[in-house]
C-alpha atoms as a PDB file:
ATOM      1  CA  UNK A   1      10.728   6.974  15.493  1.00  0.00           C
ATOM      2  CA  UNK A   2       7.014   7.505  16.847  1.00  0.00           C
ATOM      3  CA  UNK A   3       5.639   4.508  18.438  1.00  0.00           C
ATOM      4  CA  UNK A   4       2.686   3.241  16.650  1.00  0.00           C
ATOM      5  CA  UNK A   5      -0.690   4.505  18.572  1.00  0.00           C
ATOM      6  CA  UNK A   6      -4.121   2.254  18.213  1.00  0.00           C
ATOM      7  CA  UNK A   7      -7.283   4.496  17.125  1.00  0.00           C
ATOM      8  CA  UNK A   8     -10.510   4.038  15.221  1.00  0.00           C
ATOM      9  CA  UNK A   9     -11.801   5.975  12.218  1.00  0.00           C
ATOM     10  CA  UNK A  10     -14.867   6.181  10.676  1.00  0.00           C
ATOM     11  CA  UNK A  11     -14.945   3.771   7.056  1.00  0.00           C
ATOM     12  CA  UNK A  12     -18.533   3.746   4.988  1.00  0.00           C
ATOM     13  CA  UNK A  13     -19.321   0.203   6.681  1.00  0.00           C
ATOM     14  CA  UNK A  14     -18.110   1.465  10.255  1.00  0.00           C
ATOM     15  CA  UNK A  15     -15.277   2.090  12.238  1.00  0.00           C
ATOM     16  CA  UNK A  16     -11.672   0.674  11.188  1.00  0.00           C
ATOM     17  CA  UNK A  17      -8.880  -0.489  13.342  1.00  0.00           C
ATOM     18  CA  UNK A  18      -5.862   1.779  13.075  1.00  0.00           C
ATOM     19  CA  UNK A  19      -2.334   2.172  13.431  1.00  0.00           C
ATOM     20  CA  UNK A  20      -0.983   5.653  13.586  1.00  0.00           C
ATOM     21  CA  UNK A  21       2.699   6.749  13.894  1.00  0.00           C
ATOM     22  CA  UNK A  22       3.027  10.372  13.899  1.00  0.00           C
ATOM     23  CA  UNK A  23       6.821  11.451  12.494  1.00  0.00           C
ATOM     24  CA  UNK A  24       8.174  15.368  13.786  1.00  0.00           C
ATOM     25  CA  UNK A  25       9.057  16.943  11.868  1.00  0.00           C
ATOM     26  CA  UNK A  26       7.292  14.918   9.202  1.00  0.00           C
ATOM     27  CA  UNK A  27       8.385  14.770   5.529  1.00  0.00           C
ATOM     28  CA  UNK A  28       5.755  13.179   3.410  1.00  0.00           C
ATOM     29  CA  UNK A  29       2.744  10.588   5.047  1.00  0.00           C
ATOM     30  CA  UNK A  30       1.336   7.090   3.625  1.00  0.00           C
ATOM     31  CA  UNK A  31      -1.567   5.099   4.677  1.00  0.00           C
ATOM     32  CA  UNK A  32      -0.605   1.132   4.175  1.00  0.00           C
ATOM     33  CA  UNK A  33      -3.349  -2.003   3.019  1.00  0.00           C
ATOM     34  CA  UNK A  34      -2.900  -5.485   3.780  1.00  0.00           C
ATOM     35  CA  UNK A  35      -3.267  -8.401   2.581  1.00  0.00           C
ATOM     36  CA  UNK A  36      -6.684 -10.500   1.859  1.00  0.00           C
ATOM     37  CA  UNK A  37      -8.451 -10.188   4.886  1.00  0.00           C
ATOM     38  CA  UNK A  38      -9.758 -13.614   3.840  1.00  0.00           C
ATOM     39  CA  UNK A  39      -6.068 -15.273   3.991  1.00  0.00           C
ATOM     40  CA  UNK A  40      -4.954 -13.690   7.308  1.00  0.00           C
ATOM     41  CA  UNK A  41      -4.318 -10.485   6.717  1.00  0.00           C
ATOM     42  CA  UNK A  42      -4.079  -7.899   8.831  1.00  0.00           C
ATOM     43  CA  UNK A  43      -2.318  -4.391   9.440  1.00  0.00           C
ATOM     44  CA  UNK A  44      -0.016  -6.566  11.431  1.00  0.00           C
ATOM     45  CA  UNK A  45       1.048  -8.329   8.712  1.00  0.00           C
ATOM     46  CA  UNK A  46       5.405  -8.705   8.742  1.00  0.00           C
ATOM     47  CA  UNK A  47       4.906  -6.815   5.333  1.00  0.00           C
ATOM     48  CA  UNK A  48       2.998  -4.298   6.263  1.00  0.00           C
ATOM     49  CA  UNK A  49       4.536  -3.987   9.401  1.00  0.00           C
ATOM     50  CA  UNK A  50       8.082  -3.844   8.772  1.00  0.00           C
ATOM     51  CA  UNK A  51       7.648  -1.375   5.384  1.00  0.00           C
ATOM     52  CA  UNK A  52       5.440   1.117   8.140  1.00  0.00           C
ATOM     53  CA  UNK A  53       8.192   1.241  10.642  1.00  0.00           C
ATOM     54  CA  UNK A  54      10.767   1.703   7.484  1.00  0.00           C
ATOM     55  CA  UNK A  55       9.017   4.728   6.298  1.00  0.00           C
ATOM     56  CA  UNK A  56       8.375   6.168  10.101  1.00  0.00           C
ATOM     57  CA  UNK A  57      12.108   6.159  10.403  1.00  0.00           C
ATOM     58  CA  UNK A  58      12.884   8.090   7.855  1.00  0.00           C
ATOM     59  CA  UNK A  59      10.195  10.876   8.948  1.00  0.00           C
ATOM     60  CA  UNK A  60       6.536   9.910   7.274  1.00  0.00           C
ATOM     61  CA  UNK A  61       3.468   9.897   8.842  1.00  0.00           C
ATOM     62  CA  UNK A  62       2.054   6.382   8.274  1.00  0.00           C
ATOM     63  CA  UNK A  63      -1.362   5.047   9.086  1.00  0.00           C
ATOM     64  CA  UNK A  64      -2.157   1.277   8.859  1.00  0.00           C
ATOM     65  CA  UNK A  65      -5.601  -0.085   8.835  1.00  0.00           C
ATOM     66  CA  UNK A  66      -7.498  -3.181   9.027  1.00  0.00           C
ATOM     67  CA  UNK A  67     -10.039  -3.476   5.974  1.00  0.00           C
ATOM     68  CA  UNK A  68     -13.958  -4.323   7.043  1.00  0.00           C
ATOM     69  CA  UNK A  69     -14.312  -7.164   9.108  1.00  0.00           C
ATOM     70  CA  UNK A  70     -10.555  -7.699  10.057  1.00  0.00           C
ATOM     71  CA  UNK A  71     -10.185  -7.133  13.848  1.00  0.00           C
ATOM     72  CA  UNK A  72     -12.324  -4.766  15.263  1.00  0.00           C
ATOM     73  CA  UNK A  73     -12.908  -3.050  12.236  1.00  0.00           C
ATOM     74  CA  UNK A  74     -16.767  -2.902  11.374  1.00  0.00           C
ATOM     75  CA  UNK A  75     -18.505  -4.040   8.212  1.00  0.00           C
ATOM     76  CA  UNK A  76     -18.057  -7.598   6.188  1.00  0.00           C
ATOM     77  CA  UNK A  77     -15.798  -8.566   3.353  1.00  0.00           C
ATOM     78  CA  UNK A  78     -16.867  -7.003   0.279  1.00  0.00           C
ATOM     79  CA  UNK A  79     -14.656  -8.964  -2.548  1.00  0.00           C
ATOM     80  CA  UNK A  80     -12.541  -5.767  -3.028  1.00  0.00           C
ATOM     81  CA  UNK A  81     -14.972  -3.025  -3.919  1.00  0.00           C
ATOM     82  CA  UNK A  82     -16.015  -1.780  -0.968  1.00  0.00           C
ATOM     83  CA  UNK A  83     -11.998  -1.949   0.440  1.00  0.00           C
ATOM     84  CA  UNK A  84     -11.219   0.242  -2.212  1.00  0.00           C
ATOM     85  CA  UNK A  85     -13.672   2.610  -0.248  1.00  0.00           C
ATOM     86  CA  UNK A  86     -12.132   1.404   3.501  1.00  0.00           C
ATOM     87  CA  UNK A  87      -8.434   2.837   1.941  1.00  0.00           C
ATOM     88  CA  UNK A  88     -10.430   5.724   0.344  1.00  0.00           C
ATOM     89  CA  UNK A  89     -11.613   6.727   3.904  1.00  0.00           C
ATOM     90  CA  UNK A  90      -8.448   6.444   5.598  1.00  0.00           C
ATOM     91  CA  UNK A  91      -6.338   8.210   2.731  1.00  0.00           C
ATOM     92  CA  UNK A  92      -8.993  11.355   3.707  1.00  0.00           C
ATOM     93  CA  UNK A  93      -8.502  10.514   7.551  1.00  0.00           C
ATOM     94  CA  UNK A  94      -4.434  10.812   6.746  1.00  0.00           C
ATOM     95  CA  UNK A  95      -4.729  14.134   4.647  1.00  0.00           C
ATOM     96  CA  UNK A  96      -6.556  15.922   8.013  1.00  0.00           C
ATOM     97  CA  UNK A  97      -3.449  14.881  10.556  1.00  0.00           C
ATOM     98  CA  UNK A  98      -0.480  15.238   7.559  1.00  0.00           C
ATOM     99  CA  UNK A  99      -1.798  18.450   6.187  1.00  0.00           C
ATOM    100  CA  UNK A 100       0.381  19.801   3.130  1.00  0.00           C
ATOM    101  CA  UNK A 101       2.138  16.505   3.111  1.00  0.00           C
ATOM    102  CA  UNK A 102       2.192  14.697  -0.136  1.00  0.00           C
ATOM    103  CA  UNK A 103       0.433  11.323   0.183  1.00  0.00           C
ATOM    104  CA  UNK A 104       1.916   7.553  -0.783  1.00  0.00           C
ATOM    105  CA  UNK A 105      -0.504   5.013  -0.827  1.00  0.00           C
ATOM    106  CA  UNK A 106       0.860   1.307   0.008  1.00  0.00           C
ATOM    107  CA  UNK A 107      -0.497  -1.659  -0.691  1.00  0.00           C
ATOM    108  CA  UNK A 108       0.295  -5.680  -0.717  1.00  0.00           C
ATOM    109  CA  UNK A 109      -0.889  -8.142  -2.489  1.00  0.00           C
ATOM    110  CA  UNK A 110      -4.694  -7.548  -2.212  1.00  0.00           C
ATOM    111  CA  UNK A 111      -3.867  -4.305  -1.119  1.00  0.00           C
ATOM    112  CA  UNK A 112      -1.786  -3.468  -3.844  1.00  0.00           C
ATOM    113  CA  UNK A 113      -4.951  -3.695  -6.079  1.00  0.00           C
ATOM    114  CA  UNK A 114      -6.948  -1.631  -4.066  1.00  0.00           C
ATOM    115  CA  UNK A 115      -4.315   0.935  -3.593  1.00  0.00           C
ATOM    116  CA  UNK A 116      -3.773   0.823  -7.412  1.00  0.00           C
ATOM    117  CA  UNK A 117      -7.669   1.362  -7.664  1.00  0.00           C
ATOM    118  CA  UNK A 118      -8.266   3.491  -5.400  1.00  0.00           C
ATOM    119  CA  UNK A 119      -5.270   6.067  -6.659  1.00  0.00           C
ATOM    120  CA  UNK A 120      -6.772   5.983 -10.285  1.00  0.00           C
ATOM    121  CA  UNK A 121     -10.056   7.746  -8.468  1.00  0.00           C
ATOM    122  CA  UNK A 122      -8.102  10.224  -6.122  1.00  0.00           C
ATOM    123  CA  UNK A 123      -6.321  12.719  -7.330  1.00  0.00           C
ATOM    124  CA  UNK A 124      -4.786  13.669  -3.889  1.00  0.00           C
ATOM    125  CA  UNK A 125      -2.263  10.506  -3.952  1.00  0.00           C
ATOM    126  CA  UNK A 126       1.083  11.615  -5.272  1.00  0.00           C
ATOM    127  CA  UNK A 127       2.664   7.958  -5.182  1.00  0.00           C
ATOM    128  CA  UNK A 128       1.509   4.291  -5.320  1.00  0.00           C
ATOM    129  CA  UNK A 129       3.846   1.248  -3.879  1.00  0.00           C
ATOM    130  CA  UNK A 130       2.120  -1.837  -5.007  1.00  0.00           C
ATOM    131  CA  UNK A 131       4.066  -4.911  -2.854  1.00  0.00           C
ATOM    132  CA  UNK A 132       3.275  -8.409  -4.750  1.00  0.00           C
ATOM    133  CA  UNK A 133       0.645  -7.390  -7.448  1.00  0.00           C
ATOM    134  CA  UNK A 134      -1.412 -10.483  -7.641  1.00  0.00           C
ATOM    135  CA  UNK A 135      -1.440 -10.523 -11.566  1.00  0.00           C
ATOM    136  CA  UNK A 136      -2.842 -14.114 -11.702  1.00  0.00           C
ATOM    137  CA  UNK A 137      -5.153 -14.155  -8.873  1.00  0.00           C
ATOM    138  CA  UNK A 138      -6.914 -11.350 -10.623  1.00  0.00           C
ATOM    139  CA  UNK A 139      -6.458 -11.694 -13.656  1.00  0.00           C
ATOM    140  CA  UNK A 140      -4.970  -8.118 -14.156  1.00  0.00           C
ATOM    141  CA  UNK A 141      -4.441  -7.092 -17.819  1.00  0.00           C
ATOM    142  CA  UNK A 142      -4.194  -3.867 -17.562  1.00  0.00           C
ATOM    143  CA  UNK A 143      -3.412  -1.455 -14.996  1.00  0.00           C
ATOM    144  CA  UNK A 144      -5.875   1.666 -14.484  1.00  0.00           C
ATOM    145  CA  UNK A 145      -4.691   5.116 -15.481  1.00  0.00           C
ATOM    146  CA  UNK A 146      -3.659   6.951 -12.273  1.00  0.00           C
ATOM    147  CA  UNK A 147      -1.465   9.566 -13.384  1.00  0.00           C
ATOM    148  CA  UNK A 148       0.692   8.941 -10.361  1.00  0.00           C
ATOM    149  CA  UNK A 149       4.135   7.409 -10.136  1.00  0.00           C
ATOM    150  CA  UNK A 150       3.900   3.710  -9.774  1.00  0.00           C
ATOM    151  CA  UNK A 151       6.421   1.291  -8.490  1.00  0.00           C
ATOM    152  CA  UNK A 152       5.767  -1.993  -7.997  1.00  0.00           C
ATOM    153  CA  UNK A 153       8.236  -4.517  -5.506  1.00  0.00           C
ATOM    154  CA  UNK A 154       7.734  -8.272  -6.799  1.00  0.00           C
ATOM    155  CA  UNK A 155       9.346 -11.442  -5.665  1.00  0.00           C
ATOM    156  CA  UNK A 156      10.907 -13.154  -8.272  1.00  0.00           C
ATOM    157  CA  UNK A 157      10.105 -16.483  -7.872  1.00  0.00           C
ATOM    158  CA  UNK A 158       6.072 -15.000  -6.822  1.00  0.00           C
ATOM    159  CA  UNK A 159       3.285 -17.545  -7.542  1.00  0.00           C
ATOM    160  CA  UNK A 160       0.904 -14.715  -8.724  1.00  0.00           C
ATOM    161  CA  UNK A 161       2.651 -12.795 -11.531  1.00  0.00           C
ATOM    162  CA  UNK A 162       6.518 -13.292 -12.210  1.00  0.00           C
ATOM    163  CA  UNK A 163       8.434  -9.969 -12.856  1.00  0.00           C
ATOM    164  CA  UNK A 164       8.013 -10.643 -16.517  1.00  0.00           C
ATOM    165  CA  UNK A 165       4.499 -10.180 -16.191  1.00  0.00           C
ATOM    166  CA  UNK A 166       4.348  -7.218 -14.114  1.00  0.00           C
ATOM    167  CA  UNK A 167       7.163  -5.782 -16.118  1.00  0.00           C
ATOM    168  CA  UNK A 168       4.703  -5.841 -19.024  1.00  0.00           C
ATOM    169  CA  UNK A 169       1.650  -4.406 -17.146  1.00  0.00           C
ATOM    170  CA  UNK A 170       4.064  -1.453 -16.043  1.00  0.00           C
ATOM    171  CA  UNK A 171       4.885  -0.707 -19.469  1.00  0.00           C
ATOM    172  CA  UNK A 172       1.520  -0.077 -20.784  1.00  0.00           C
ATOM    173  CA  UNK A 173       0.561   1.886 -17.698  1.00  0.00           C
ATOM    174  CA  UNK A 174       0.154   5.404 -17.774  1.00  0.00           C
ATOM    175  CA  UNK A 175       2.478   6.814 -16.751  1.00  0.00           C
ATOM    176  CA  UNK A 176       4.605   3.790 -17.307  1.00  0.00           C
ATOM    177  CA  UNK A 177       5.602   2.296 -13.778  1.00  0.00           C
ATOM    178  CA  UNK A 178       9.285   0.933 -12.149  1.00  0.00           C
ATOM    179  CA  UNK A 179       9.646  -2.652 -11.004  1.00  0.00           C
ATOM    180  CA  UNK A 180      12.175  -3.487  -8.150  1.00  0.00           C
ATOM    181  CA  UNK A 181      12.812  -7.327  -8.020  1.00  0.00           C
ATOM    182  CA  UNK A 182      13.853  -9.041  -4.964  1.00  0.00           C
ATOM    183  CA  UNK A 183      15.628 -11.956  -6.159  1.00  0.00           C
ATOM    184  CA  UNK A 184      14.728 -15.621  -4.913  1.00  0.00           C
ATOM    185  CA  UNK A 185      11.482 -14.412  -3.359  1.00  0.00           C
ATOM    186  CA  UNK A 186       7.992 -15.541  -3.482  1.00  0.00           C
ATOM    187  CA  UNK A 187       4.970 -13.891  -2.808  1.00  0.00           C
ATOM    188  CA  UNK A 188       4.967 -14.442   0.927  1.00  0.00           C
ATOM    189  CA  UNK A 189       8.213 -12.724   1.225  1.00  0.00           C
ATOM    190  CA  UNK A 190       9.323 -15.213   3.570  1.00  0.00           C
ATOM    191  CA  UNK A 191      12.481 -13.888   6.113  1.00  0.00           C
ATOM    192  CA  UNK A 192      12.591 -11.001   3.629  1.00  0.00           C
ATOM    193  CA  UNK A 193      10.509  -8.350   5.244  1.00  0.00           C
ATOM    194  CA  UNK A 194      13.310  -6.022   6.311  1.00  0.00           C
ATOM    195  CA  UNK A 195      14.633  -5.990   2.757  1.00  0.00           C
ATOM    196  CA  UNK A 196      11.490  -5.489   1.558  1.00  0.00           C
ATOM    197  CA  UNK A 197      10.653  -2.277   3.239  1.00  0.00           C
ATOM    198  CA  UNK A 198      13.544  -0.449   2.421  1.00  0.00           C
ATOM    199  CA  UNK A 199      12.599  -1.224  -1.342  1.00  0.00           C
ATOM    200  CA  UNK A 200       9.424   0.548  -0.627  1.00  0.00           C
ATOM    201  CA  UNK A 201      11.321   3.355   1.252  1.00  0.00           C
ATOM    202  CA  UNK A 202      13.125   3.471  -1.764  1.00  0.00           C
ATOM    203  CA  UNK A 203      10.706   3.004  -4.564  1.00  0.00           C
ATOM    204  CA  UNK A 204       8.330   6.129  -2.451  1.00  0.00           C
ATOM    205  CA  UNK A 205      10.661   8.796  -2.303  1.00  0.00           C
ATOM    206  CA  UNK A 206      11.467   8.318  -6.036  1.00  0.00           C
ATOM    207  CA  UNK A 207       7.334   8.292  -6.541  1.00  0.00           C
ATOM    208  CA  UNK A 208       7.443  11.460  -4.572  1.00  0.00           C
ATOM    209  CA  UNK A 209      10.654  13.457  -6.036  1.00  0.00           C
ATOM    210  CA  UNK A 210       8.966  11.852  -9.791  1.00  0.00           C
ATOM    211  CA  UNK A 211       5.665  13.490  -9.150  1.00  0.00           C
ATOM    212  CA  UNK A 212       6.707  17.047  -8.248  1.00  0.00           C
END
């Protein structure tokens, strides 16, 4: 496995803190979004971290990021609109080192909206892995029309949207998505990381072999 190198890139409100791990041969790349920058999070983020390494092992390309204002990333909080534009400009970043590759966008909690948001706009992503979907926080009713594969990984005891929930949204999205529960865990994940990110290993190569 590549060890993870530090960069910059260029985002519409400046330059963003990265995370790059290069895999050779590569099979397939994904660019990762953490959680609300205004509750801690980071592109170190367990999460984040631990589903990035997962995927690196198995031979993707991954790039983390830190959204505006996290870090050294430039720019201010922007309430989720202009993040949605931060993960834009680091999908197109990915796509120029992992040409050919298809693309996985990754997101948790807050970054599992974006990613959803962002992959309804770009037509480039070939998967979205949406880790915690804050259903409550946001008041999600419905979830926008991507035309991608969509999994979602949800704790089942998680304070912002109970599998029921999400199982609902996923069934009125289009395409309809696939829910993988992780029994007796909450939105933080807590000591569950590892088992975590093989679920998203998982749940993106079925997005990937689904969207071929």
């Amino acid at each position: 496995m590549a060890e993870a190198r530090k960069l910059w890139i260029e985002g519409p409100a400046g330059r963003l803190e990265c995370a790059l791990r290069v895999a050779c041969p590569a099979r397939a790349a994904a660019v990762l979004a953490h959680p609300h920058p205004l509750h801690g999070g980071t592109l170190h983020n367990p999460v984040i971290f631990h589903a990035d390494r997962e995927l690196a092992r198995a031979g993707w390309t991954t790039l983390r990021f830190n959204f505006r204002g996290v870090g050294t990333s430039e720019g201010t909080h922007d309430d989720g609109r202009g993040e949605v534009d931060d993960l834009a400009a680091a999908a197109s970043w990915l796509r120029g080192v992992a040409i050919a590759l298809p693309l996985a966008v990754v997101g948790y909690s807050f970054g599992s909206w974006c990613a959803i948001r962002h992959a309804a706009s770009d037509r480039g992503v070939a998967a979205v892995v949406a880790i915690g979907l804050p259903v409550r926080a946001y008041g999600i009713r419905e979830i926008p029309r991507t035309g991608r594969p969509l999994a979602v990984v949800q704790g089942s005891d998680d304070e912002f949207g109970g599998p029921e929930e999400v199982r609902a949204l996923l069934g009125r999205a289009d395409p309809p998505g696939e829910l993988t529960v992780v029994p007796g865990a909450s939105h933080l994940f807590p000591g569950r990381a590892a088992e975590v990110a093989a679920a998203v290993l998982e749940a993106a190569e079925r997005g990937l072999a689904r969207g071929r």
